[in-house]
C-alpha atoms as a PDB file:
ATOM      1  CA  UNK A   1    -137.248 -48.573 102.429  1.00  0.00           C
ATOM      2  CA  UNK A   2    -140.688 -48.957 101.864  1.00  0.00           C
ATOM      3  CA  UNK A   3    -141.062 -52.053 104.112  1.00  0.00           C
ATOM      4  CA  UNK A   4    -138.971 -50.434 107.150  1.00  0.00           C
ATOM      5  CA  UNK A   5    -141.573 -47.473 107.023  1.00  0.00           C
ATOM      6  CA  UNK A   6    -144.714 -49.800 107.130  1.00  0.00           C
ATOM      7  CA  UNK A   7    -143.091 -51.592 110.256  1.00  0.00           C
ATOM      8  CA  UNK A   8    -142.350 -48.323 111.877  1.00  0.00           C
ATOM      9  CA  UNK A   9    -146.018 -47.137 111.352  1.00  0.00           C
ATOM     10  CA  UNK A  10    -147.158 -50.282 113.001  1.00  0.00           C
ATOM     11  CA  UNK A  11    -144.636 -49.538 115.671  1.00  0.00           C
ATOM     12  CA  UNK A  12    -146.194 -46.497 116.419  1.00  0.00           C
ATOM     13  CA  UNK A  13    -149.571 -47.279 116.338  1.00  0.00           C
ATOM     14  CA  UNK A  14    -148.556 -50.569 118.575  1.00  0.00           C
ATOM     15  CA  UNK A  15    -147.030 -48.236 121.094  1.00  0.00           C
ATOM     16  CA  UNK A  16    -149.733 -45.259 120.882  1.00  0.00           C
ATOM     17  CA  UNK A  17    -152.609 -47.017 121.055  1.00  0.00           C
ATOM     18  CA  UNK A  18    -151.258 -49.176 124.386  1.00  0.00           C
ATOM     19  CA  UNK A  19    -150.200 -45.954 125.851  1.00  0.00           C
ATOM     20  CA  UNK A  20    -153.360 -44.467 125.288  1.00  0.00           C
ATOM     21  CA  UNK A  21    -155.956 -47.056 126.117  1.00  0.00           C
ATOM     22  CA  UNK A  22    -153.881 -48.604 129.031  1.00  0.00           C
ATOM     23  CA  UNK A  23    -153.571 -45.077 130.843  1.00  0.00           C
ATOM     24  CA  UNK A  24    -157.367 -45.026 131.293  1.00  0.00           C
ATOM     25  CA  UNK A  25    -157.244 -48.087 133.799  1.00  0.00           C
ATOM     26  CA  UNK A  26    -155.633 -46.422 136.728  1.00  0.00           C
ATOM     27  CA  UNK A  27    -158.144 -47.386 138.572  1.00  0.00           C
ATOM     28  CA  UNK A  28    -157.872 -50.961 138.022  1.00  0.00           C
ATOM     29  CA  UNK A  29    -154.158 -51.336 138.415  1.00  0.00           C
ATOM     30  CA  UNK A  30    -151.481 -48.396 139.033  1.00  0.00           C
ATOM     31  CA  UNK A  31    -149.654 -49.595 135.471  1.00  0.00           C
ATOM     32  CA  UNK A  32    -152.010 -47.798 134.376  1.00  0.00           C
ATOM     33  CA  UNK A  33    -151.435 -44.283 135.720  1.00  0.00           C
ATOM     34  CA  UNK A  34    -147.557 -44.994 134.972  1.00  0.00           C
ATOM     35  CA  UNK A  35    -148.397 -45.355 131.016  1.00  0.00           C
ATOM     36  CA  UNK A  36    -151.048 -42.100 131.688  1.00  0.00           C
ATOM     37  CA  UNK A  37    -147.264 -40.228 132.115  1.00  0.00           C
ATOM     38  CA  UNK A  38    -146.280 -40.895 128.651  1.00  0.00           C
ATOM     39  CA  UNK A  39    -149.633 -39.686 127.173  1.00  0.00           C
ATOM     40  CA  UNK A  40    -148.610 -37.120 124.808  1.00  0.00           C
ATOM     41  CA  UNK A  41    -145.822 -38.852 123.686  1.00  0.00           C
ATOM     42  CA  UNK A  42    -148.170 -41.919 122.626  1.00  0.00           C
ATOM     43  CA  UNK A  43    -150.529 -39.316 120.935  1.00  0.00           C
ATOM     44  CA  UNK A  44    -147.337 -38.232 118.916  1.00  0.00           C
ATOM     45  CA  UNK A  45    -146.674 -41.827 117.804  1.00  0.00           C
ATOM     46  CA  UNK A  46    -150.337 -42.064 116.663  1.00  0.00           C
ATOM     47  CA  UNK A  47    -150.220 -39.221 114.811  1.00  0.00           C
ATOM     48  CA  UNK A  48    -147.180 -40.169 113.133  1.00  0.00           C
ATOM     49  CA  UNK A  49    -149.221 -43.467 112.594  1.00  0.00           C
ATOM     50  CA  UNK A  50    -152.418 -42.056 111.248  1.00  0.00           C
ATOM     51  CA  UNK A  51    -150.196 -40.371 108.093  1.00  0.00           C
ATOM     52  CA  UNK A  52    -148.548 -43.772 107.485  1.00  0.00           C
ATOM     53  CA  UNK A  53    -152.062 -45.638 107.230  1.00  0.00           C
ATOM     54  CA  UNK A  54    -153.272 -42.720 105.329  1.00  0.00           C
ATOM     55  CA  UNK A  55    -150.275 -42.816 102.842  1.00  0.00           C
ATOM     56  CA  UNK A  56    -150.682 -46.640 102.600  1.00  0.00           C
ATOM     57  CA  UNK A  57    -154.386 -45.969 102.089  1.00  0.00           C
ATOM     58  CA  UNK A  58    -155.242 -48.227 105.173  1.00  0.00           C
ATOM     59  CA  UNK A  59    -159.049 -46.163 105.452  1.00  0.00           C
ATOM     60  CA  UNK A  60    -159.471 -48.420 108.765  1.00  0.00           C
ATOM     61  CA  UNK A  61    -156.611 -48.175 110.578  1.00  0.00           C
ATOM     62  CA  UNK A  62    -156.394 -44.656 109.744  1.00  0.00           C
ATOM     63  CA  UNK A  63    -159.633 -43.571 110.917  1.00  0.00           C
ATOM     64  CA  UNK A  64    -159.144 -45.441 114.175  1.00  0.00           C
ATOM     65  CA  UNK A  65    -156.382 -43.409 114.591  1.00  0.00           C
ATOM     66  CA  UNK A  66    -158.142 -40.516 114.459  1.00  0.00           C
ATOM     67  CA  UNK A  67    -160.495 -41.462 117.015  1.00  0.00           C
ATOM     68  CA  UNK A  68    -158.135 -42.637 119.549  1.00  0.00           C
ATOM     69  CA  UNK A  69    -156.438 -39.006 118.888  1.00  0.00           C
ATOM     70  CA  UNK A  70    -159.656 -37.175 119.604  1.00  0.00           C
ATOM     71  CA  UNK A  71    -160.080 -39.548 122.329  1.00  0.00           C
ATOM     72  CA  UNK A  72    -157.013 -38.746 123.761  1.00  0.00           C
ATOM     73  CA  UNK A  73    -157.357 -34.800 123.027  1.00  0.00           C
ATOM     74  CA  UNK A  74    -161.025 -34.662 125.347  1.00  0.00           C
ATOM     75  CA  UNK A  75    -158.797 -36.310 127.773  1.00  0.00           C
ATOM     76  CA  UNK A  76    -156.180 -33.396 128.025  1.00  0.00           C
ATOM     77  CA  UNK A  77    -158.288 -31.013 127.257  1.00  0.00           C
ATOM     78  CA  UNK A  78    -157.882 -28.935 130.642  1.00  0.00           C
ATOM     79  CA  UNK A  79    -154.386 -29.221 130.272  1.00  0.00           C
ATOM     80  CA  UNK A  80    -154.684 -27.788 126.399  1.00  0.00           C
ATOM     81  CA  UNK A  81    -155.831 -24.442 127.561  1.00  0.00           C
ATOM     82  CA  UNK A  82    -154.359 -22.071 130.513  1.00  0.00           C
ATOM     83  CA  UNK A  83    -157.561 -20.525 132.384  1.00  0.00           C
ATOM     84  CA  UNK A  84    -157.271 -16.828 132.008  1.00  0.00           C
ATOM     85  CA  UNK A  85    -154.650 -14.847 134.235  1.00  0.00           C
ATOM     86  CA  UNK A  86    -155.635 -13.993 137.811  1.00  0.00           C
ATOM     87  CA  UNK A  87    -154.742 -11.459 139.899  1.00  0.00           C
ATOM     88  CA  UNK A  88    -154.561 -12.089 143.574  1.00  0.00           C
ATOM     89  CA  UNK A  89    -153.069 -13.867 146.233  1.00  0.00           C
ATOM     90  CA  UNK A  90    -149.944 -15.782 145.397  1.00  0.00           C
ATOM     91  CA  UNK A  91    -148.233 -19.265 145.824  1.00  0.00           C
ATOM     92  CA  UNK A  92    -144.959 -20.686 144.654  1.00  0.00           C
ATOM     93  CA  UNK A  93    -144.246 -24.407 144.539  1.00  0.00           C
ATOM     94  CA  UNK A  94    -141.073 -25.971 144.191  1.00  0.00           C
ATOM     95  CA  UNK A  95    -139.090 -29.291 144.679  1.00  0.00           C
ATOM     96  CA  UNK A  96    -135.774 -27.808 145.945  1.00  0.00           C
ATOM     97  CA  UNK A  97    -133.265 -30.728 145.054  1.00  0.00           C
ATOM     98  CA  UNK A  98    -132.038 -32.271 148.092  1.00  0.00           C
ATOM     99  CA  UNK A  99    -127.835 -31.269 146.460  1.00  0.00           C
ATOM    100  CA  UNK A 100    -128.935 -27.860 145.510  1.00  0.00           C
ATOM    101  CA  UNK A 101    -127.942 -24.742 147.047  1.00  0.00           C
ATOM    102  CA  UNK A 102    -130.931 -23.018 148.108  1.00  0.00           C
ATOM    103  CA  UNK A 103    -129.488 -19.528 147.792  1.00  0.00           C
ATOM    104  CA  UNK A 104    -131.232 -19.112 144.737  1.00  0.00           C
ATOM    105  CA  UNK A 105    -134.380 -20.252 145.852  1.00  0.00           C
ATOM    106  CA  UNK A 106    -134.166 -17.486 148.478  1.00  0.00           C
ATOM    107  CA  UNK A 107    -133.003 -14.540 146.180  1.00  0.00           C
ATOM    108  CA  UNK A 108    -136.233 -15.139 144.196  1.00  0.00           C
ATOM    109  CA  UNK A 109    -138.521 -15.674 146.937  1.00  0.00           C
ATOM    110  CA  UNK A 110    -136.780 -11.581 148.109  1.00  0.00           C
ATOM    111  CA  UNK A 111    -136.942 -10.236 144.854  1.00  0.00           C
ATOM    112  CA  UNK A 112    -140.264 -11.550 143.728  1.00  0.00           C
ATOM    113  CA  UNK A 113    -142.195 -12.564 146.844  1.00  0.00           C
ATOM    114  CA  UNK A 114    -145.473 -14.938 146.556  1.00  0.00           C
ATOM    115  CA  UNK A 115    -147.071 -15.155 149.277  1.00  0.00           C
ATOM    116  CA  UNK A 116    -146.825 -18.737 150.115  1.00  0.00           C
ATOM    117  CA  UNK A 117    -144.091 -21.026 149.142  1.00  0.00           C
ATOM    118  CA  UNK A 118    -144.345 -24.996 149.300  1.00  0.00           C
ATOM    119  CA  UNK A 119    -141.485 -26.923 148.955  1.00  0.00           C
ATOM    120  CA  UNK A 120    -140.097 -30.667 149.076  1.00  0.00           C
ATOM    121  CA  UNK A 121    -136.666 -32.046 149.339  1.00  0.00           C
ATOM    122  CA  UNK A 122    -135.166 -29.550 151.516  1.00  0.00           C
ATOM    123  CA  UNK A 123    -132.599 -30.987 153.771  1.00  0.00           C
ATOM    124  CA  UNK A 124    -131.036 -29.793 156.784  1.00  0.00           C
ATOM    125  CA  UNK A 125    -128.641 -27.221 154.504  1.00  0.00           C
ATOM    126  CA  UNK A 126    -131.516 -25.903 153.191  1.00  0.00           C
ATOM    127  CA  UNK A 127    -133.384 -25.293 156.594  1.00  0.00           C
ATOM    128  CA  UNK A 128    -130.038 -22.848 157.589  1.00  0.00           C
ATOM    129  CA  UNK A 129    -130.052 -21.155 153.768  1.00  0.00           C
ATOM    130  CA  UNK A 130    -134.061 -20.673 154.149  1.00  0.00           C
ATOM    131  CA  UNK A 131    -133.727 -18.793 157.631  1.00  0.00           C
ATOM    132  CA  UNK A 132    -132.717 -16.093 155.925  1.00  0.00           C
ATOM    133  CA  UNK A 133    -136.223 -15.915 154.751  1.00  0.00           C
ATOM    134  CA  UNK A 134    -137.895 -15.822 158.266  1.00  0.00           C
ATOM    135  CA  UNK A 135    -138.411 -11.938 158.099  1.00  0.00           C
ATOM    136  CA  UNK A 136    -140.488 -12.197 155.034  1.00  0.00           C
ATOM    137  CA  UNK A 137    -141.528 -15.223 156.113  1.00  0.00           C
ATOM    138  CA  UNK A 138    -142.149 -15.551 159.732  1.00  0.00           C
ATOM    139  CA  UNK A 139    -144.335 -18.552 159.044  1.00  0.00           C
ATOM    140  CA  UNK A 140    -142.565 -21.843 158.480  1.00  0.00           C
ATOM    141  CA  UNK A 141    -143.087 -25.108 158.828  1.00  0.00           C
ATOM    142  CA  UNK A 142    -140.728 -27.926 157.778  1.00  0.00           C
ATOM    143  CA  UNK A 143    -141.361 -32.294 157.760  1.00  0.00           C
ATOM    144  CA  UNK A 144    -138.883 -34.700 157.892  1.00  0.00           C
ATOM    145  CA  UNK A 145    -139.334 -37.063 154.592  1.00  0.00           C
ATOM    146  CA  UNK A 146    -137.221 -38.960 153.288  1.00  0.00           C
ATOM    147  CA  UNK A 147    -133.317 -38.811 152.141  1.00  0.00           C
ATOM    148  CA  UNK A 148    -134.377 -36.650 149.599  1.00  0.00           C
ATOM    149  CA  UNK A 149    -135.333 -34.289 152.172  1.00  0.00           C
ATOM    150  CA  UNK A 150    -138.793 -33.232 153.713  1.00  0.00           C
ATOM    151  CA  UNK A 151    -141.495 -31.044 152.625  1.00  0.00           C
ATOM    152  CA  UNK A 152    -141.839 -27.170 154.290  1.00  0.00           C
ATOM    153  CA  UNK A 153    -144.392 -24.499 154.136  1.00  0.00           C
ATOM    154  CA  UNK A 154    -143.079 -20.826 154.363  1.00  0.00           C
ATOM    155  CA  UNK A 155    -145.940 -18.193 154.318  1.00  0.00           C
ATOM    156  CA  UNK A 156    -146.279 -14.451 154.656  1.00  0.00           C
ATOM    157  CA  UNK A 157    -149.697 -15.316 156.847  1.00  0.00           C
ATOM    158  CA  UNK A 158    -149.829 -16.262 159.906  1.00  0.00           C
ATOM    159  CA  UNK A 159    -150.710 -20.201 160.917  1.00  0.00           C
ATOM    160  CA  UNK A 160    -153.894 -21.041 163.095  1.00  0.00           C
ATOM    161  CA  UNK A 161    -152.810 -23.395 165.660  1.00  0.00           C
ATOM    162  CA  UNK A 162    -149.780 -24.526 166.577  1.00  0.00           C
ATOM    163  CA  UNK A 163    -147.084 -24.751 163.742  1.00  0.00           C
ATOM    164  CA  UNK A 164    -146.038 -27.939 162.797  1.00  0.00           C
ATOM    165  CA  UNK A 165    -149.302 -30.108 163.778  1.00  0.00           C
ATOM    166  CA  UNK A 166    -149.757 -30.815 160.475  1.00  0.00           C
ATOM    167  CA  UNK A 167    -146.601 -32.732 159.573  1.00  0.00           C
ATOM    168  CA  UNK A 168    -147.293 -36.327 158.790  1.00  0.00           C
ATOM    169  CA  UNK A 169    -143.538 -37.210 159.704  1.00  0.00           C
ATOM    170  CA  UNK A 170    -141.844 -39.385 157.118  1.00  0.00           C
ATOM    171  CA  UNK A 171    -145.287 -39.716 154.688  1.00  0.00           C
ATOM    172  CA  UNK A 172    -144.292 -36.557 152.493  1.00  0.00           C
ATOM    173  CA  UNK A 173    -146.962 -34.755 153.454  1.00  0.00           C
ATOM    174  CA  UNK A 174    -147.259 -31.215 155.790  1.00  0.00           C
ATOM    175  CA  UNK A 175    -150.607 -29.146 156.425  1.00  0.00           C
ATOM    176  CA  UNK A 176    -151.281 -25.761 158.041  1.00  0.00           C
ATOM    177  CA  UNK A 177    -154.344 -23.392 157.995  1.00  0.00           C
ATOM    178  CA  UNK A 178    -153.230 -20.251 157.439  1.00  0.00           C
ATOM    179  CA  UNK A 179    -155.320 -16.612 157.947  1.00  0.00           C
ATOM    180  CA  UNK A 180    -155.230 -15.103 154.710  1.00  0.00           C
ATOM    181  CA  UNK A 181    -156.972 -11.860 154.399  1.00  0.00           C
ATOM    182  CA  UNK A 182    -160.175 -13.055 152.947  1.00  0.00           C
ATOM    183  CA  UNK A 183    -160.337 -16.214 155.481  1.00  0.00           C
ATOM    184  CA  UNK A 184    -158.461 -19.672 156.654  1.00  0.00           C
ATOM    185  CA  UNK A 185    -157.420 -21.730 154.033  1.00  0.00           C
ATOM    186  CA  UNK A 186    -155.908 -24.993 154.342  1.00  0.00           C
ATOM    187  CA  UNK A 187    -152.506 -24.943 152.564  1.00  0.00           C
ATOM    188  CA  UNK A 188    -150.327 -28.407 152.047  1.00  0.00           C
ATOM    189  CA  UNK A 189    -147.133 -29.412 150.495  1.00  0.00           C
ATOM    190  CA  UNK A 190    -146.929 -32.789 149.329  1.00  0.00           C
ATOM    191  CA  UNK A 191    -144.157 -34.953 147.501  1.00  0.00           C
ATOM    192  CA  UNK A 192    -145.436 -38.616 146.338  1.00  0.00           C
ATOM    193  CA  UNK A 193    -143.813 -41.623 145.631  1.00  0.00           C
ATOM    194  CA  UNK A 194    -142.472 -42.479 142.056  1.00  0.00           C
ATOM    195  CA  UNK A 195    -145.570 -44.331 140.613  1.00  0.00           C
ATOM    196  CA  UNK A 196    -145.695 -48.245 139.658  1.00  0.00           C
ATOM    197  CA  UNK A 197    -143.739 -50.056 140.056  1.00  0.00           C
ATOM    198  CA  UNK A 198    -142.582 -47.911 142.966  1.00  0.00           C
ATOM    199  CA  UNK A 199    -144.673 -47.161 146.073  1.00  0.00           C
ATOM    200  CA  UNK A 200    -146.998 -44.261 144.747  1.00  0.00           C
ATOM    201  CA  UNK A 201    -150.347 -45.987 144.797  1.00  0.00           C
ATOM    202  CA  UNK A 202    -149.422 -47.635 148.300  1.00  0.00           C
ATOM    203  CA  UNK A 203    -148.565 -43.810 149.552  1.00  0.00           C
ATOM    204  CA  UNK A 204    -151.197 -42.180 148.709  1.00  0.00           C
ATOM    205  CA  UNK A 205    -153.494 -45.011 149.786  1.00  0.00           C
ATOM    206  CA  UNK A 206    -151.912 -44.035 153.042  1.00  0.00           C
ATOM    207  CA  UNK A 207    -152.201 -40.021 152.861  1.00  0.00           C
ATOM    208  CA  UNK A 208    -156.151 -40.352 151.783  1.00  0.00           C
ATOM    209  CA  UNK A 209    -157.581 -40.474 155.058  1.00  0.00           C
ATOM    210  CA  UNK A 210    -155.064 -37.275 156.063  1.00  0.00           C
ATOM    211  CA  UNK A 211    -156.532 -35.594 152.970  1.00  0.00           C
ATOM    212  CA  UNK A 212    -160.190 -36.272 153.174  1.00  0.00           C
ATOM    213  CA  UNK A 213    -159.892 -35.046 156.755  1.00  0.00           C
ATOM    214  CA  UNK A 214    -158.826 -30.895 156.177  1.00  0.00           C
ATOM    215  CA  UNK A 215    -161.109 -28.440 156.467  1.00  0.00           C
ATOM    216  CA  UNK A 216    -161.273 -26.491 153.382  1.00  0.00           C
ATOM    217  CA  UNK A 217    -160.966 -24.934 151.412  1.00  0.00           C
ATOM    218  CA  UNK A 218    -157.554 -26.368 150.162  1.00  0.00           C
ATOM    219  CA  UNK A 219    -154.602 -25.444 148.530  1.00  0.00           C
ATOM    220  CA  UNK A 220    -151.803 -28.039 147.394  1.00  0.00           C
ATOM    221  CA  UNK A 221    -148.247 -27.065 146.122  1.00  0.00           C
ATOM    222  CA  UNK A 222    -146.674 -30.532 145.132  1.00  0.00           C
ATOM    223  CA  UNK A 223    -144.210 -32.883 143.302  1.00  0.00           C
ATOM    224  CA  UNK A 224    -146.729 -35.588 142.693  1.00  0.00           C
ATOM    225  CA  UNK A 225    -144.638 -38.066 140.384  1.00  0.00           C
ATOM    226  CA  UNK A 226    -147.868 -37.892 138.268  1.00  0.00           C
ATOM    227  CA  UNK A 227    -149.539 -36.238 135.458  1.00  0.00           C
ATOM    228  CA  UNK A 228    -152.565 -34.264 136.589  1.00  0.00           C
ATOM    229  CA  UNK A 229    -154.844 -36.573 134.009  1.00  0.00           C
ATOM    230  CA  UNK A 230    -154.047 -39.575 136.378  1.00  0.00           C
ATOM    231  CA  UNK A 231    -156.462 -41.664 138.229  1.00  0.00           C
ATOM    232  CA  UNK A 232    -154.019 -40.549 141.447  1.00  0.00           C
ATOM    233  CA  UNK A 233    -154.210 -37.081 140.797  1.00  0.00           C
ATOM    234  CA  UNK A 234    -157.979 -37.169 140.387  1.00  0.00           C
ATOM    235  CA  UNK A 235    -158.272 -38.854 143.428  1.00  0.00           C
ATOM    236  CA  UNK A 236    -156.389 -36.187 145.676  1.00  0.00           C
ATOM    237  CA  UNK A 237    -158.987 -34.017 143.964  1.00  0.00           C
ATOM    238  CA  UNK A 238    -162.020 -35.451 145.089  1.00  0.00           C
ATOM    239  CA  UNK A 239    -160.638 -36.290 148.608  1.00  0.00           C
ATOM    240  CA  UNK A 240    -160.052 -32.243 149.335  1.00  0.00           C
ATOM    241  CA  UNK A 241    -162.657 -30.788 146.800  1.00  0.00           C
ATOM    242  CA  UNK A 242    -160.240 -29.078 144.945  1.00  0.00           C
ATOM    243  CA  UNK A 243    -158.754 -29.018 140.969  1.00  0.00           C
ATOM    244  CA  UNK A 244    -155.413 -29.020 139.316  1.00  0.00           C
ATOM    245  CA  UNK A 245    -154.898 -25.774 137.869  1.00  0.00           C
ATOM    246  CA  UNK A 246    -155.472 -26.069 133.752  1.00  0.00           C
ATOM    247  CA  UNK A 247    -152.563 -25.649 131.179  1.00  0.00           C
ATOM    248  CA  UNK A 248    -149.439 -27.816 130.277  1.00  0.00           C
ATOM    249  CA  UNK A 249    -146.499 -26.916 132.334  1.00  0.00           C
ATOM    250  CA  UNK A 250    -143.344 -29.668 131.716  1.00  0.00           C
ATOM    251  CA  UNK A 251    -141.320 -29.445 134.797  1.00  0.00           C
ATOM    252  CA  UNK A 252    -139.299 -32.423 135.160  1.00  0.00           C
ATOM    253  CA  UNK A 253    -136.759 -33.523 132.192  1.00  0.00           C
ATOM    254  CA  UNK A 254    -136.023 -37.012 131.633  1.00  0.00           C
ATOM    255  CA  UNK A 255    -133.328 -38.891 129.634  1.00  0.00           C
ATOM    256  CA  UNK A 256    -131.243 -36.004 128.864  1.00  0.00           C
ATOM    257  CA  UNK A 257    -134.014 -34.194 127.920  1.00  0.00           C
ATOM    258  CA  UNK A 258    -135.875 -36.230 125.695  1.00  0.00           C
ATOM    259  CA  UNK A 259    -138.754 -36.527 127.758  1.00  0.00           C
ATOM    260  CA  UNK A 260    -140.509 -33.632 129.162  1.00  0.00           C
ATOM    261  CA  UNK A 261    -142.968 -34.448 132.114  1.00  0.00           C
ATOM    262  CA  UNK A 262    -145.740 -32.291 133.906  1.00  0.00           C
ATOM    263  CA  UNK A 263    -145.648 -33.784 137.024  1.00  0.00           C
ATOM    264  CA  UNK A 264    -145.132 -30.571 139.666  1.00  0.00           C
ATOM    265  CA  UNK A 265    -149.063 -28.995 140.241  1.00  0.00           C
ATOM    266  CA  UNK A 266    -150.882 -26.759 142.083  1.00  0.00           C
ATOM    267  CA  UNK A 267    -154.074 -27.302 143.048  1.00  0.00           C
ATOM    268  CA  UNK A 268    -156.907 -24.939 144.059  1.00  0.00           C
ATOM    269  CA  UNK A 269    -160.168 -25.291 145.442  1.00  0.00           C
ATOM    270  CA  UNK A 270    -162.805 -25.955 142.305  1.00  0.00           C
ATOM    271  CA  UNK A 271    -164.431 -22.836 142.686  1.00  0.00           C
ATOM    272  CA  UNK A 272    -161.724 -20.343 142.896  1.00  0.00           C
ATOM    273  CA  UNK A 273    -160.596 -18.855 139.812  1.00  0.00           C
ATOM    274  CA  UNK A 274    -156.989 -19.552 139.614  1.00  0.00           C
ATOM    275  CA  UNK A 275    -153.648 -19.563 136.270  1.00  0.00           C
ATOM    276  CA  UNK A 276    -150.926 -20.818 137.054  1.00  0.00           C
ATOM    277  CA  UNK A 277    -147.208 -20.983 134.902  1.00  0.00           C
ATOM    278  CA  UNK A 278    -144.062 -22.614 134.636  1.00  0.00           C
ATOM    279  CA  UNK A 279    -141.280 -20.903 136.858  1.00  0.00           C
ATOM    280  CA  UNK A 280    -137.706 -20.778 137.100  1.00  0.00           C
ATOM    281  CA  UNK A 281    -135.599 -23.857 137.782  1.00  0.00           C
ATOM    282  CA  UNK A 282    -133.266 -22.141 140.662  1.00  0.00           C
ATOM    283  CA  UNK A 283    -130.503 -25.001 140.417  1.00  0.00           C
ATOM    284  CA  UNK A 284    -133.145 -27.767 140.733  1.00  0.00           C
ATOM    285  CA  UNK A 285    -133.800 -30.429 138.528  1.00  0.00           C
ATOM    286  CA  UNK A 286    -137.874 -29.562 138.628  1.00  0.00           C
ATOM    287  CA  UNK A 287    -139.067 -26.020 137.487  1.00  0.00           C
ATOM    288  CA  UNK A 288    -141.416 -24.436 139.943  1.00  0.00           C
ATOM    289  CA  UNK A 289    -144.992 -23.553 139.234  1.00  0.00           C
ATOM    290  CA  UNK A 290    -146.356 -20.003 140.172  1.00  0.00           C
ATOM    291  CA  UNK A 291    -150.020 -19.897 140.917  1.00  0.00           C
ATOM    292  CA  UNK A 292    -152.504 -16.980 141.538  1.00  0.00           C
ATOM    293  CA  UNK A 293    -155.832 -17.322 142.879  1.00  0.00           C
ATOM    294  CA  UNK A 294    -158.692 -14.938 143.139  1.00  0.00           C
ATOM    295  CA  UNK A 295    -159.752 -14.340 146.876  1.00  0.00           C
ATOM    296  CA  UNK A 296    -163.304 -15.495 147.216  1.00  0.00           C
END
């Protein structure tokens, strides 16, 4: 019995300590963003680690894994606390689920209204269901994607310019500036690739230039397919000045619920004070996020 625990300690730390340290090299190859997704979990398996080395008096191995877990804790530590509540101006985001009926999506959207609501894989179904929005909503602009579905923008604001030059048809991406009482903001709703060793890194490699270019400041609703500690996610950050919005919020379920991902964000322009929390599912396999931002 003894023997089976020491191998599952060195399991653990084996599989923490890879997770850990090889999620820092995003940069260098997108492997490395795909084992940033799995963070937590490989800070779990160190922890459980640490105890075993400590039990087996293994001062070393046991202090290293310590480090490694304060190491890994500066790393999340935006996600470890939610900034305080804000009151303000109001935006839901939301991957649909290309099968699901979008009839709930609209009876919360009535009953609790944000202001702005981005969405991805809405399909042509959900383009009739969502017209029942257009008188709380008289703003809407929807991009062809992918099979999925495409990626739409509904907003209680009006849009400057002409609706619908923003969508970057097929890339999962749609823009519009929209005249919110305090000023224009930019406001996009994006849906990214699966990472590595699917086509994230080559997608967003593609949607940089489109980014860089807004004018700000800008708002993104989004299923990125990424954690928001990634290399990715920091680099839609820099490229439109803005931040994902602090706390843990697991929104996607994998394996029958074994794995919990936060992967759906909302980001805000660095100096706005913004909270954001987990929303309802509404038949979809992602839970929404509901974010409130201070008008500068």
């Amino acid at each position: 019995m003894i023997k089976y625990a020491k191998t599952l300690t060195i399991l653990a730390f084996a599989f923490g300590a890879l997770g850990l340290i090889g999620g820092y090299f995003g940069a260098y190859h997108p492997a490395g963003d795909s084992l940033a997704v799995f963070r937590p979990y490989a800070m779990a398996a160190l922890f459980f680690a640490m105890f075993g080395f400590a039990l087996w008096r293994q001062s070393l191995l046991t202090y290293f894994s310590l480090g490694l877990l304060v190491f890994g804790a500066f790393s999340l530590r935006a996600q470890l606390t939610n900034p305080p509540a804000v009151v303000g101006f109001s935006l839901m985001q939301h991957n649909n689920l290309f099968k699901n009926d979008s009839r709930g999506l609209v009876d919360y959207a009535l009953a609790n209204a944000p202001d702005i609501i981005t969405l991805q894989e809405i399909t042509t179904e959900s383009v009739q269901q969502l017209a029942a929005l257009r008188p709380d909503y008289p703003y809407q602009v929807i991009c062809p994607f992918a099979t999925v579905g495409g990626v739409a923008i509904l907003s209680k604001f009006r849009f400057v310019g002409e609706q619908g030059e923003g969508c970057l048809e097929g890339r999962g991406m749609v823009s519009a500036r929209v005249q919110l009482p305090a000023g224009d903001v930019t406001v996009v709703s994006l849906h990214l690739h699966w990472p590595w060793p699917y086509g994230q890194q080559a997608h967003l490699a593609d949607l940089l230039p489109k980014l860089e270019g807004l004018k700000g400041p800008v708002f993104i609703g989004g299923d990125f397919n990424m954690v928001a500690w990634s290399n990715v996610v920091s680099r839609i950050e820099a490229a439109t000045d803005s931040k994902a919005i602090g706390g843990f919020r697991f929104t996607k379920t994998l394996f029958s619920g074994l794995v919990h991902l936060p992967i759906d964000h909302v980001l805000a322009p660095a100096n706005w004070p913004a909270s954001a929390v987990r929303g309802p599912r509404l038949g979809s396999d992602h839970n929404s996020v509901i974010a409130h931002f201070a008008l500068n």
